[in-house]
C-alpha atoms as a PDB file:
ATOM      1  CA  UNK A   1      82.932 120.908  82.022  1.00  0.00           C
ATOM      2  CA  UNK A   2      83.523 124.024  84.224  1.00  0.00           C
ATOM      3  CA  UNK A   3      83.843 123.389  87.539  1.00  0.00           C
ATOM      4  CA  UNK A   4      82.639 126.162  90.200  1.00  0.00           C
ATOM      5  CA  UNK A   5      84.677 125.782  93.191  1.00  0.00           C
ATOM      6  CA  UNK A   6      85.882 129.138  94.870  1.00  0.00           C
ATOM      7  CA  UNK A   7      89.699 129.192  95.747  1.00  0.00           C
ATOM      8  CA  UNK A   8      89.094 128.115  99.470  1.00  0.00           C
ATOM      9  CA  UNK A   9      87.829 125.199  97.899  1.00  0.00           C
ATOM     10  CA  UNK A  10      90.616 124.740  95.082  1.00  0.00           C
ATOM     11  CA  UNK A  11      93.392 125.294  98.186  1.00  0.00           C
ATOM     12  CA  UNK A  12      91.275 122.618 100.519  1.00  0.00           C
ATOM     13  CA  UNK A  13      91.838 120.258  97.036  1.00  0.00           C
ATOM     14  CA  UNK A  14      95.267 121.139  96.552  1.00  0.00           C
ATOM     15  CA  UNK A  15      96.270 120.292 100.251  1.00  0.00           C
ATOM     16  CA  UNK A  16      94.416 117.177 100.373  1.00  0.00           C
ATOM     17  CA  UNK A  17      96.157 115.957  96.726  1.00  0.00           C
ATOM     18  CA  UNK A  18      99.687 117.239  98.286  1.00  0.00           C
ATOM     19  CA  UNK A  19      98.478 115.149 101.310  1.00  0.00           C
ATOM     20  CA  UNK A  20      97.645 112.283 100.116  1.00  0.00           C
ATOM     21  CA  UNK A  21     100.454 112.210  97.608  1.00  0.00           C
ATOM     22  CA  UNK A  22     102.832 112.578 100.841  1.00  0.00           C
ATOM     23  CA  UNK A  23     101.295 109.551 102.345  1.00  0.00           C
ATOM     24  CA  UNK A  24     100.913 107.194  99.789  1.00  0.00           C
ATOM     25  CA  UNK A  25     103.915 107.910  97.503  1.00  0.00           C
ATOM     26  CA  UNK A  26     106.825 109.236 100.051  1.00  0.00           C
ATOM     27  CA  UNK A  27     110.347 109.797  98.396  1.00  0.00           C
ATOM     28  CA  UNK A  28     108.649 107.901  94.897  1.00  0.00           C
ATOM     29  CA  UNK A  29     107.477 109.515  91.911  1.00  0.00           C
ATOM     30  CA  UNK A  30     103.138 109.720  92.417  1.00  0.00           C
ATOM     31  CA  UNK A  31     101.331 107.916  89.433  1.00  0.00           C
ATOM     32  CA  UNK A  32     101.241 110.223  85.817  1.00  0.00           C
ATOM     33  CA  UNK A  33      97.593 110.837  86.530  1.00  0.00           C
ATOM     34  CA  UNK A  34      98.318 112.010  90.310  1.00  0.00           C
ATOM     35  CA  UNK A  35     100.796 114.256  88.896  1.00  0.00           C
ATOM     36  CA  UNK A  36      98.675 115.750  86.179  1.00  0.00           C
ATOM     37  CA  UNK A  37      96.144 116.901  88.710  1.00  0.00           C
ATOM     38  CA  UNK A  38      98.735 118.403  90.722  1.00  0.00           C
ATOM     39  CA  UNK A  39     100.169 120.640  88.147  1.00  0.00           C
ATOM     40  CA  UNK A  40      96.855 121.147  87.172  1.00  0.00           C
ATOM     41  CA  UNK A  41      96.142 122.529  90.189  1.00  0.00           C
ATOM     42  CA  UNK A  42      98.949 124.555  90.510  1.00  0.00           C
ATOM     43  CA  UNK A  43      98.251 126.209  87.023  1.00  0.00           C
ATOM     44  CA  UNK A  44      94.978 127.481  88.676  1.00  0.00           C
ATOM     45  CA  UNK A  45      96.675 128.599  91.724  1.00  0.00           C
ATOM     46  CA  UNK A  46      99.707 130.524  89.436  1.00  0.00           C
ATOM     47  CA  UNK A  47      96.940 131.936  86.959  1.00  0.00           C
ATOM     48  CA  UNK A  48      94.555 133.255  90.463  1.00  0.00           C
ATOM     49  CA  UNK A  49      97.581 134.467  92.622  1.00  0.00           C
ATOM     50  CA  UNK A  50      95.708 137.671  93.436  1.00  0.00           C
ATOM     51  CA  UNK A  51      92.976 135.610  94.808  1.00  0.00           C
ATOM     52  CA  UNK A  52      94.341 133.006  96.185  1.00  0.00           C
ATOM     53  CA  UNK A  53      96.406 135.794  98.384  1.00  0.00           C
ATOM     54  CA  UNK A  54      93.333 137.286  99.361  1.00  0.00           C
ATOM     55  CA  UNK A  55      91.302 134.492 100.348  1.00  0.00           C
ATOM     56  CA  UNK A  56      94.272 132.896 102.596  1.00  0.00           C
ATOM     57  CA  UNK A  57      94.132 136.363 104.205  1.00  0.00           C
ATOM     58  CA  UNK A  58      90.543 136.611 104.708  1.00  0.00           C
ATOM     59  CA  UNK A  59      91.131 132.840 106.501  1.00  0.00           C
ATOM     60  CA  UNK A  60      93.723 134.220 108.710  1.00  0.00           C
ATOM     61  CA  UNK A  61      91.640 136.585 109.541  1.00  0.00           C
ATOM     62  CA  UNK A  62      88.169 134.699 110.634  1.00  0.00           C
ATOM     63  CA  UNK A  63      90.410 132.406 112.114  1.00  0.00           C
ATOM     64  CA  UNK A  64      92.247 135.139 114.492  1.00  0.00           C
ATOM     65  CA  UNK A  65      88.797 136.581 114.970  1.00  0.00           C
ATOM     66  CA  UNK A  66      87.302 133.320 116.478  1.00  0.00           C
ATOM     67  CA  UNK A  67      89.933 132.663 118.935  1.00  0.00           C
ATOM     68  CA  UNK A  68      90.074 136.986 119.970  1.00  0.00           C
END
C-alpha cells in the first residue's frame, strides 16, 4: 500500500503522533507500535528534507500573508 499524503499532511501526522504521545505517555516509554510509527515517520521526514523545508516555508508564508 502507498499512501498519497503530501508533506503538509505527513507534518500534520507527525505533530499529532508527537502530540498525542506527549499526552498519553509523559516521561514513559510510548507502546513498541507507537514508537514504530514515529520513527517511521521520521524516516519520511529525513529521506524528504528538501521538501519538507519548502513546504514549512510556503506555510509561513500563507500564514504571514493572511494576517498582512
Amino acid at each position: 500500500m502507498k499512501p498519497d499524503l503530501s508533506m503538509a499532511e505527513i507534518l500534520a501526522l507527525v505533530e499529532i503522533v508527537d502530540e498525542h504521545v506527549d499526552r498519553n505517555f509523559p516521561g514513559v516509554d510510548p507502546p513498541r507500535l507507537l514508537r514504530e510509527v514515529q520513527q517511521k515517520l521520521d524516516a519520511i521526514i529525513i529521506r524528504h528534507r528538501k521538501e519538507v523545508d519548502t513546504t514549512l516555508k510556503s506555510g509561513k508564508k500563507t500564514k504571514s500573508a493572511r494576517k498582512g
